[in-house]
N, C-alpha and C. Protein backbone atom coordinates (compact mmCIF):
# COMPACT_ATOMS: atom_id res chain seq x y z
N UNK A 1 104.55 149.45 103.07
CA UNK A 1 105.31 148.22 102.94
C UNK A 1 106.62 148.35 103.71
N UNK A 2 107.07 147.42 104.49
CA UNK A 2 108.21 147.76 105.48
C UNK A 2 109.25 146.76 104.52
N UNK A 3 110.39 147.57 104.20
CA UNK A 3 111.46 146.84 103.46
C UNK A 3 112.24 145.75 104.04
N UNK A 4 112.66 145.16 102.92
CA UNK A 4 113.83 143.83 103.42
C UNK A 4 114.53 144.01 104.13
N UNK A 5 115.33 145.13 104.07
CA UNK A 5 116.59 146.07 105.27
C UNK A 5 115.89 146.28 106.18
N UNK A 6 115.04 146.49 107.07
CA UNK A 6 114.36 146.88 107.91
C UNK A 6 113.89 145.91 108.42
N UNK A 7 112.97 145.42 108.19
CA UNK A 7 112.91 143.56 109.01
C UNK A 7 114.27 142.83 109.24
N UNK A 8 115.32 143.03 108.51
CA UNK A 8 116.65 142.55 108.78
C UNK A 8 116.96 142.79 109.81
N UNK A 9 117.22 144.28 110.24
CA UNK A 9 117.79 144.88 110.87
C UNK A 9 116.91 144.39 112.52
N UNK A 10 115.77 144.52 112.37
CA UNK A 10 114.90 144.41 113.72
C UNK A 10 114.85 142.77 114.18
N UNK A 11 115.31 142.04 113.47
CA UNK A 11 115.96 140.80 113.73
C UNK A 11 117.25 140.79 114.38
N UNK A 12 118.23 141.85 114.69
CA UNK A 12 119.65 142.23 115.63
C UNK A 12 118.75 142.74 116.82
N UNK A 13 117.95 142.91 117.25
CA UNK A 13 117.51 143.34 118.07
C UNK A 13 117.88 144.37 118.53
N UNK A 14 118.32 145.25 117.73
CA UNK A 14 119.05 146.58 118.22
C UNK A 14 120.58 146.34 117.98
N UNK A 15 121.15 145.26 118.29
CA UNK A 15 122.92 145.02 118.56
C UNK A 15 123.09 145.51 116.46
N UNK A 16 123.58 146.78 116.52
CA UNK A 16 124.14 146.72 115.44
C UNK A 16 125.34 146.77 115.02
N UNK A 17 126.02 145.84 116.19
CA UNK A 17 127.30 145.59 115.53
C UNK A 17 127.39 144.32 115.19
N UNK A 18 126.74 143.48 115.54
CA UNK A 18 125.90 142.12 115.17
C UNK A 18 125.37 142.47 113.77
N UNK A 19 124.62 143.48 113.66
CA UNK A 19 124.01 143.72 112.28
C UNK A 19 125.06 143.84 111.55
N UNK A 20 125.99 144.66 111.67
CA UNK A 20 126.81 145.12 110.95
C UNK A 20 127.83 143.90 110.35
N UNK A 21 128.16 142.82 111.37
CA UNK A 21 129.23 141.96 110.69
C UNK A 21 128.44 140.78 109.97
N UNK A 22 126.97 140.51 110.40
CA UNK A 22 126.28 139.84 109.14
C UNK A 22 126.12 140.37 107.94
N UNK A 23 125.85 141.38 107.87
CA UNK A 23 125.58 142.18 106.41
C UNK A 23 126.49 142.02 105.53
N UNK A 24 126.25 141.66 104.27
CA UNK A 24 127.39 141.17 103.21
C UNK A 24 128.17 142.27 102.82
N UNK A 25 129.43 141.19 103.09
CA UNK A 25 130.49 142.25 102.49
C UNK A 25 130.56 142.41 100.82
N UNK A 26 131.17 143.56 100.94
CA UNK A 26 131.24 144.51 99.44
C UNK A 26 132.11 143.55 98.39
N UNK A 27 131.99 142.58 97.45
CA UNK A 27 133.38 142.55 96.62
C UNK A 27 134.27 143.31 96.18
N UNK A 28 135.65 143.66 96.21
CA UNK A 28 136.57 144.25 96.05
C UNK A 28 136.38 144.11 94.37
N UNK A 29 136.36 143.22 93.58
CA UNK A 29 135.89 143.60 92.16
C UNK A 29 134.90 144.51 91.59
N UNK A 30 134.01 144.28 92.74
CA UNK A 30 132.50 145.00 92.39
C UNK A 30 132.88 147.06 92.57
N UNK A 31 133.72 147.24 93.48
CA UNK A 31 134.77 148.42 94.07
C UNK A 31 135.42 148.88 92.38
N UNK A 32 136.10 147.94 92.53
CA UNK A 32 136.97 148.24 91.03
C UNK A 32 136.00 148.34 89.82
N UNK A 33 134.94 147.64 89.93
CA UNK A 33 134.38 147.67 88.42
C UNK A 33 133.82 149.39 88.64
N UNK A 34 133.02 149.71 89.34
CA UNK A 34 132.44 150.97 89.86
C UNK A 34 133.07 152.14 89.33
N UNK A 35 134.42 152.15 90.06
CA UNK A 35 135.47 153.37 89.40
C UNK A 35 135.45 153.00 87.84
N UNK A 36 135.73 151.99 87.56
CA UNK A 36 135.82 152.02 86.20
C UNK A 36 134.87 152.41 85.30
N UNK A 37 133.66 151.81 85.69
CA UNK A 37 132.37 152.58 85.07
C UNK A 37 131.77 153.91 85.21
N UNK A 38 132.13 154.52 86.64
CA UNK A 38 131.90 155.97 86.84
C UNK A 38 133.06 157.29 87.23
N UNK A 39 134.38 156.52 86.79
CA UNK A 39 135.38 157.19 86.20
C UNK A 39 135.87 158.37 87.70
N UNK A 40 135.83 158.37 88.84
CA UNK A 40 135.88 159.05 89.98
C UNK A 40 136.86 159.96 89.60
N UNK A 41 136.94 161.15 89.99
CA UNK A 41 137.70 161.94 90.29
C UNK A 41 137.73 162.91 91.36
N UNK A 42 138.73 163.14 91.93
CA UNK A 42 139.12 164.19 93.21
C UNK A 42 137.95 164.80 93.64
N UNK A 43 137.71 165.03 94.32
CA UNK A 43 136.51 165.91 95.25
C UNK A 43 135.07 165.24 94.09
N UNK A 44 134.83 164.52 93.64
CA UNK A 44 133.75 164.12 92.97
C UNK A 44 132.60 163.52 94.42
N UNK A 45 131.29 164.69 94.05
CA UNK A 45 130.10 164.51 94.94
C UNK A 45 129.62 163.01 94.89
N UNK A 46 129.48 162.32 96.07
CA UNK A 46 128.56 160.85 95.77
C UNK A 46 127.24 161.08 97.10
N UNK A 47 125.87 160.59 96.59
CA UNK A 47 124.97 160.69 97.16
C UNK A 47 124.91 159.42 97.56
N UNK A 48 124.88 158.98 99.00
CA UNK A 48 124.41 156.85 99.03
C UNK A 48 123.34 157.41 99.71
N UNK A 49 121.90 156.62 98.99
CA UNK A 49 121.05 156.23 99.47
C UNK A 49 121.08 155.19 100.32
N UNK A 50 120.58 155.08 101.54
CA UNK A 50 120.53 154.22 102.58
C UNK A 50 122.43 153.65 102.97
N UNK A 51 122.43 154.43 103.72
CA UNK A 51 124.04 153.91 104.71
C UNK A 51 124.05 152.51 105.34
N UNK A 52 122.85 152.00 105.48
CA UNK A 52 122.78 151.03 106.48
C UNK A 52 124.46 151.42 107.26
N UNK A 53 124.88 150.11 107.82
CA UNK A 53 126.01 150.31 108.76
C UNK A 53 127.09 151.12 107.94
N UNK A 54 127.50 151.07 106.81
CA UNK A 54 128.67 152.10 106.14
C UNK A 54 129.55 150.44 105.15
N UNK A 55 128.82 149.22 105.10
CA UNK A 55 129.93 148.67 104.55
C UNK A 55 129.88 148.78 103.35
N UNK A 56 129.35 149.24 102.60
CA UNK A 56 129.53 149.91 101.28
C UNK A 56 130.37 151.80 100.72
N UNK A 57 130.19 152.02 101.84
CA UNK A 57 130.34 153.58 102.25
C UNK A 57 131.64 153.65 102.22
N UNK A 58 131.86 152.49 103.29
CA UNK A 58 133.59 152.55 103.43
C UNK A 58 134.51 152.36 102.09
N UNK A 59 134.42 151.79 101.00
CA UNK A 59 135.39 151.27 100.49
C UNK A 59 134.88 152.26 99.29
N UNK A 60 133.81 153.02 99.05
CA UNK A 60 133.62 153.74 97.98
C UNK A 60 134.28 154.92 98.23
N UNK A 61 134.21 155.46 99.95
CA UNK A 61 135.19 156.77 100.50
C UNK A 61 136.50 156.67 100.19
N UNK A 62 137.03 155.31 99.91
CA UNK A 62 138.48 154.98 99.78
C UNK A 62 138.81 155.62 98.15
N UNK A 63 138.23 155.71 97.57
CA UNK A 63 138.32 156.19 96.49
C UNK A 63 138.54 157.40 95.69
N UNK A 64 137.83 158.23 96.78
CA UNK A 64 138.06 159.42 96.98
C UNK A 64 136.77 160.02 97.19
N UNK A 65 135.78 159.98 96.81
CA UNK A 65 134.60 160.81 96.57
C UNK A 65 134.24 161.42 97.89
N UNK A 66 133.57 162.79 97.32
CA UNK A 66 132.81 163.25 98.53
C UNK A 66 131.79 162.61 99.36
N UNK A 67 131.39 162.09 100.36
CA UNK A 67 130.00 161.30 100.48
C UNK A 67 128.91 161.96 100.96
N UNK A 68 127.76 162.40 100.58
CA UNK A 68 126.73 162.36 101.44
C UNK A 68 126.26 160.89 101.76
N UNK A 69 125.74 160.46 102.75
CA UNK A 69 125.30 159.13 103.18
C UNK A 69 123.62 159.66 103.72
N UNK A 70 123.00 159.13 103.13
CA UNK A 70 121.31 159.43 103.74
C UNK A 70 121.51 157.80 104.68
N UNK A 71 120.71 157.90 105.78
CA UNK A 71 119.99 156.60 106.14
C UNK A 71 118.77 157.37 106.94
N UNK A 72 118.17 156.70 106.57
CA UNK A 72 116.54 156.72 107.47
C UNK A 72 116.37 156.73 109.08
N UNK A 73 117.31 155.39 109.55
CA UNK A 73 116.80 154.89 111.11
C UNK A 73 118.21 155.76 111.42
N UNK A 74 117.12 156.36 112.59
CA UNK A 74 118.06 157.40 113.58
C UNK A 74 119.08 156.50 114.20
N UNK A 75 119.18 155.94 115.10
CA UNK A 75 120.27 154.81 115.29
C UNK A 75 121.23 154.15 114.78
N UNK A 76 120.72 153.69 113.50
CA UNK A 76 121.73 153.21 112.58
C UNK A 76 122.12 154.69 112.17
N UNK A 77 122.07 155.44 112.01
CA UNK A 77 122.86 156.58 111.76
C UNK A 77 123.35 157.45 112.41
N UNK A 78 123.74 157.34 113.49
CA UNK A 78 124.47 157.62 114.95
C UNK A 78 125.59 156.61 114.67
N UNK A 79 125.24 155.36 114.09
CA UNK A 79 126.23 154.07 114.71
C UNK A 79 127.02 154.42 113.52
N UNK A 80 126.76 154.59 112.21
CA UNK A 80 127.67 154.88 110.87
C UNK A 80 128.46 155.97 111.53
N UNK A 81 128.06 156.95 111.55
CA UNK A 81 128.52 158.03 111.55
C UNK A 81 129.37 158.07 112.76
N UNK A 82 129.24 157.37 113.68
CA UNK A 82 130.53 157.61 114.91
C UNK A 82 131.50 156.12 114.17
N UNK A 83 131.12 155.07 113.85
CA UNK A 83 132.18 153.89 112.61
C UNK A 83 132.82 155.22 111.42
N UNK A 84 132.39 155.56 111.01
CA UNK A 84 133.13 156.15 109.55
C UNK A 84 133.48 157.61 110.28
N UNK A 85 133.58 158.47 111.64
CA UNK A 85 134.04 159.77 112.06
C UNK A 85 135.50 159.83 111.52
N UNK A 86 136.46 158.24 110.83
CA UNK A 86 137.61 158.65 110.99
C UNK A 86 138.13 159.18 109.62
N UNK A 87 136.76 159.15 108.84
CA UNK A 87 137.09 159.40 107.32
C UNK A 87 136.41 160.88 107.13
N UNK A 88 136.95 161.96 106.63
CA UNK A 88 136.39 163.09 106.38
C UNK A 88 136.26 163.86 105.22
N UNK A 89 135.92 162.33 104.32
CA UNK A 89 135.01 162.61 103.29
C UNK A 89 133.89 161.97 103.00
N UNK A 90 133.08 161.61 104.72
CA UNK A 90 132.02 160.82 104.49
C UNK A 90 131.39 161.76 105.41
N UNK A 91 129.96 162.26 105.63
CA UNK A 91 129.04 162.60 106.54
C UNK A 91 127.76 161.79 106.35
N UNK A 92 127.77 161.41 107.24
CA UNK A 92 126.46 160.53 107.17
C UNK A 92 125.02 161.27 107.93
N UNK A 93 124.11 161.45 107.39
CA UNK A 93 123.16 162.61 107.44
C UNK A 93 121.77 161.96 107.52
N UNK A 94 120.82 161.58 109.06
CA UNK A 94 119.76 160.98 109.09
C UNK A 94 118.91 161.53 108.33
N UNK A 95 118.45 160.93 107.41
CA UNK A 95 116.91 161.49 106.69
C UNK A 95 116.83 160.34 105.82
N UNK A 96 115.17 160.70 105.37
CA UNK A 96 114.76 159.35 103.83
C UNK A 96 114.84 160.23 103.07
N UNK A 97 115.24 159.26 101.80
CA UNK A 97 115.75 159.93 100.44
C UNK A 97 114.10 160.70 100.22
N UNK A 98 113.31 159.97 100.25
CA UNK A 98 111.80 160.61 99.60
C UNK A 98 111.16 161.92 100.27
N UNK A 99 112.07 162.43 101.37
CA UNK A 99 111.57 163.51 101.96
C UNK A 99 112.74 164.74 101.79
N UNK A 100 114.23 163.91 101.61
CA UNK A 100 115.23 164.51 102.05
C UNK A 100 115.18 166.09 101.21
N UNK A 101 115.52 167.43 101.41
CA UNK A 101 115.48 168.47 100.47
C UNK A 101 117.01 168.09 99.97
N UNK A 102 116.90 168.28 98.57
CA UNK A 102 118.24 168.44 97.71
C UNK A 102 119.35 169.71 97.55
N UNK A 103 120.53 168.99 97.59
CA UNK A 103 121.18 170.48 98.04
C UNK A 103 120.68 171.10 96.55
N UNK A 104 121.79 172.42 96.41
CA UNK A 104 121.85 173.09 95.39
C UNK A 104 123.03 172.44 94.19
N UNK A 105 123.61 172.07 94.60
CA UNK A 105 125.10 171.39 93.78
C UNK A 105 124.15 170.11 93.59
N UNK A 106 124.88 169.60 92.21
CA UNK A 106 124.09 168.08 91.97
C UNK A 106 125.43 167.38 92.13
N UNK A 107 124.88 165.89 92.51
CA UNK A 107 126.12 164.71 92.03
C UNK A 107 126.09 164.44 91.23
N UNK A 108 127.72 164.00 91.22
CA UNK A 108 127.85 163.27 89.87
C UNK A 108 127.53 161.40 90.16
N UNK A 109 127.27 161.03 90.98
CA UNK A 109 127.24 159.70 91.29
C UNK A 109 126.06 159.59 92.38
N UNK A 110 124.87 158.60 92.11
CA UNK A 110 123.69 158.55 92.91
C UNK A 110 124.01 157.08 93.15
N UNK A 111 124.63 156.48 94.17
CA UNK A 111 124.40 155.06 94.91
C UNK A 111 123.36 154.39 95.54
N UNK A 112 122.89 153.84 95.15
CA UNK A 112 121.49 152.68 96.43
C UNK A 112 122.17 151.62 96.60
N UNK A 113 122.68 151.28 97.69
CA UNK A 113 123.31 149.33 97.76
C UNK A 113 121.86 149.03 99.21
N UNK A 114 121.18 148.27 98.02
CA UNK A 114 120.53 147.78 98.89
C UNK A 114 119.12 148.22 99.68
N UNK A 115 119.15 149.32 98.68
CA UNK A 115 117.83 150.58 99.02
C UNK A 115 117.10 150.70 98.13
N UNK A 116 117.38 150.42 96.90
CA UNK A 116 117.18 150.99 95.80
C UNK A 116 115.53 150.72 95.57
N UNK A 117 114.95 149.26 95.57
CA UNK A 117 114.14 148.65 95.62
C UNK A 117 112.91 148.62 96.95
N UNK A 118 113.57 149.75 97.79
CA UNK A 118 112.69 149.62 98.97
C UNK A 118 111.83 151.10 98.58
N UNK A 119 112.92 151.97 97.39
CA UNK A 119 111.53 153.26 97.15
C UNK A 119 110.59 153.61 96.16
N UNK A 120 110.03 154.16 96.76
CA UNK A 120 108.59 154.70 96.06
C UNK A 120 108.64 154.51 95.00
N UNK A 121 108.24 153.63 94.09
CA UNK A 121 108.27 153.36 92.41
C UNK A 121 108.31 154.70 91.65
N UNK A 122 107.25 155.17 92.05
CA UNK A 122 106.62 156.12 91.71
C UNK A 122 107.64 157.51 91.54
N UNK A 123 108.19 157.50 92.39
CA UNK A 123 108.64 158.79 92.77
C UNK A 123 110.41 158.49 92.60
N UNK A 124 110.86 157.25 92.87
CA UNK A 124 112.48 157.29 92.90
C UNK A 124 113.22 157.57 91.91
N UNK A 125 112.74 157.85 89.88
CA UNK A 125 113.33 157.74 89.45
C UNK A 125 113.56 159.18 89.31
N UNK A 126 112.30 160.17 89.10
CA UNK A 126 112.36 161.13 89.31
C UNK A 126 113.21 162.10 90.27
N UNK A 127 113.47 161.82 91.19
CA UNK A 127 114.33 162.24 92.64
C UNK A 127 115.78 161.91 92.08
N UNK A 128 116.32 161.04 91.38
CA UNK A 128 117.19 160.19 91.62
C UNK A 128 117.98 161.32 89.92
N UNK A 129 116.97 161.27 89.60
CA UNK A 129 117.40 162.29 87.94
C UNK A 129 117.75 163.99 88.33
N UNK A 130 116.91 164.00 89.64
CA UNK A 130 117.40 165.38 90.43
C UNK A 130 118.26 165.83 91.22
N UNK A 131 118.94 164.97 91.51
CA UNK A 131 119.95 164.23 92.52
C UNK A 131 121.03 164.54 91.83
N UNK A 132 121.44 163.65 90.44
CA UNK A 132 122.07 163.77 90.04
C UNK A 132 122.42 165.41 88.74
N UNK A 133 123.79 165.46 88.52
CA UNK A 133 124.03 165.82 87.36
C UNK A 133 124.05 165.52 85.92
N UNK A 134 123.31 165.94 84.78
CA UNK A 134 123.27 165.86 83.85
C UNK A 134 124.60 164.95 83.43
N UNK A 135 124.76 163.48 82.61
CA UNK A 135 125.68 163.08 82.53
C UNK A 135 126.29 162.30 83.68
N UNK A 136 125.45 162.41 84.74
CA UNK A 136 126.10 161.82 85.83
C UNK A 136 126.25 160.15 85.97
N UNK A 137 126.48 159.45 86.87
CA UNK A 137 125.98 158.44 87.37
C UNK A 137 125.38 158.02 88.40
N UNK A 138 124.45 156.61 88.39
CA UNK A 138 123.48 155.76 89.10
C UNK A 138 123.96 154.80 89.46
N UNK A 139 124.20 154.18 90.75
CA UNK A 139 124.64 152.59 90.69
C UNK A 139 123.87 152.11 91.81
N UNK A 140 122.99 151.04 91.24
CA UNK A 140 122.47 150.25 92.10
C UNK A 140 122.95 148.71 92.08
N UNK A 141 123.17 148.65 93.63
CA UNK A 141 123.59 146.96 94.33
C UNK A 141 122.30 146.45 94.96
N UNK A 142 121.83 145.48 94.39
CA UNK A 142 121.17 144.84 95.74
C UNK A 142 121.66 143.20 95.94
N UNK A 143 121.46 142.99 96.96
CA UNK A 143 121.61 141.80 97.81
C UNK A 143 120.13 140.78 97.92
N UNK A 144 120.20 140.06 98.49
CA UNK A 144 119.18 139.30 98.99
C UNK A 144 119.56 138.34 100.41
N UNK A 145 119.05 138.57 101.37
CA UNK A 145 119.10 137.52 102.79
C UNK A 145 118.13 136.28 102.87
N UNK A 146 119.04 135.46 103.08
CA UNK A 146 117.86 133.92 103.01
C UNK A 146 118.13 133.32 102.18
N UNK A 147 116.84 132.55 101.68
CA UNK A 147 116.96 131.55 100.58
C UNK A 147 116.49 132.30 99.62
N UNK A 148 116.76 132.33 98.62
CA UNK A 148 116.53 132.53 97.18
C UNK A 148 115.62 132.00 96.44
């Protein structure tokens, strides 16, 4: 099954900076509610599933957290990762979550904006419980493009 993000994206025809300024922006409440619910602190690990362009990436790095950033498409993750080079607590790291090997350190915070729903039923909750630390947190965003 080829996801919603992915037919999106192949609709820019490649221009992903076109992609990038259609893609909905983050609410600044939705930012604030986040910390509040997963309580951030200093060097605190965050895993984002799917980077797409980084506009979620960006304003969660502002916060402080460590980032790993997974994205899948080699391209779009060249394009994050030279956009977010000026922040150096984000690395954005091509791979899919369903293959990716897990470090040894767990997070405390597992993000999907917008991914969450594109994986493996089967397999994401499991990964996602391994991912994290005992006690940790999960936050999933999704969006929708089009009509509703």
């Amino acid at each position: 099954m080829v996801s919603e993000s992915y037919e999106v994206r192949t609709v820019f025809d490649g221009d992903l900076d076109r992609y990038h300024r259609a893609a909905p922006a983050v609410p600044v409440s939705l930012i604030g509610d986040l910390c509040e619910l997963l309580d951030p602190r200093p060097k605190h690990r965050l895993l984002q599933i799917g980077a797409g362009t980084g506009k979620v990436t960006e304003p969660v790095a502002a916060i402080g957290y460590q980032i790993v950033a997974l994205e899948p498409d080699p391209r779009l993750a060249a394009y994050t990762a030279r956009r977010l080079a000026v922040l150096d607590n984000v690395e954005v790291v091509t791979a899919d979550f369903a293959t990716w090997q897990l470090p040894a350190e767990p997070f405390e915070v597992v993000l999907a904006a917008g991914s969450y729903s594109a994986l493996d039923p089967a397999a994401r909750v499991d990964k996602v419980v391994q991912a994290g630390r005992p006690g940790g947190g999960l936050a999933v965003l999704e969006t929708r493009h089009g009509p509703r």
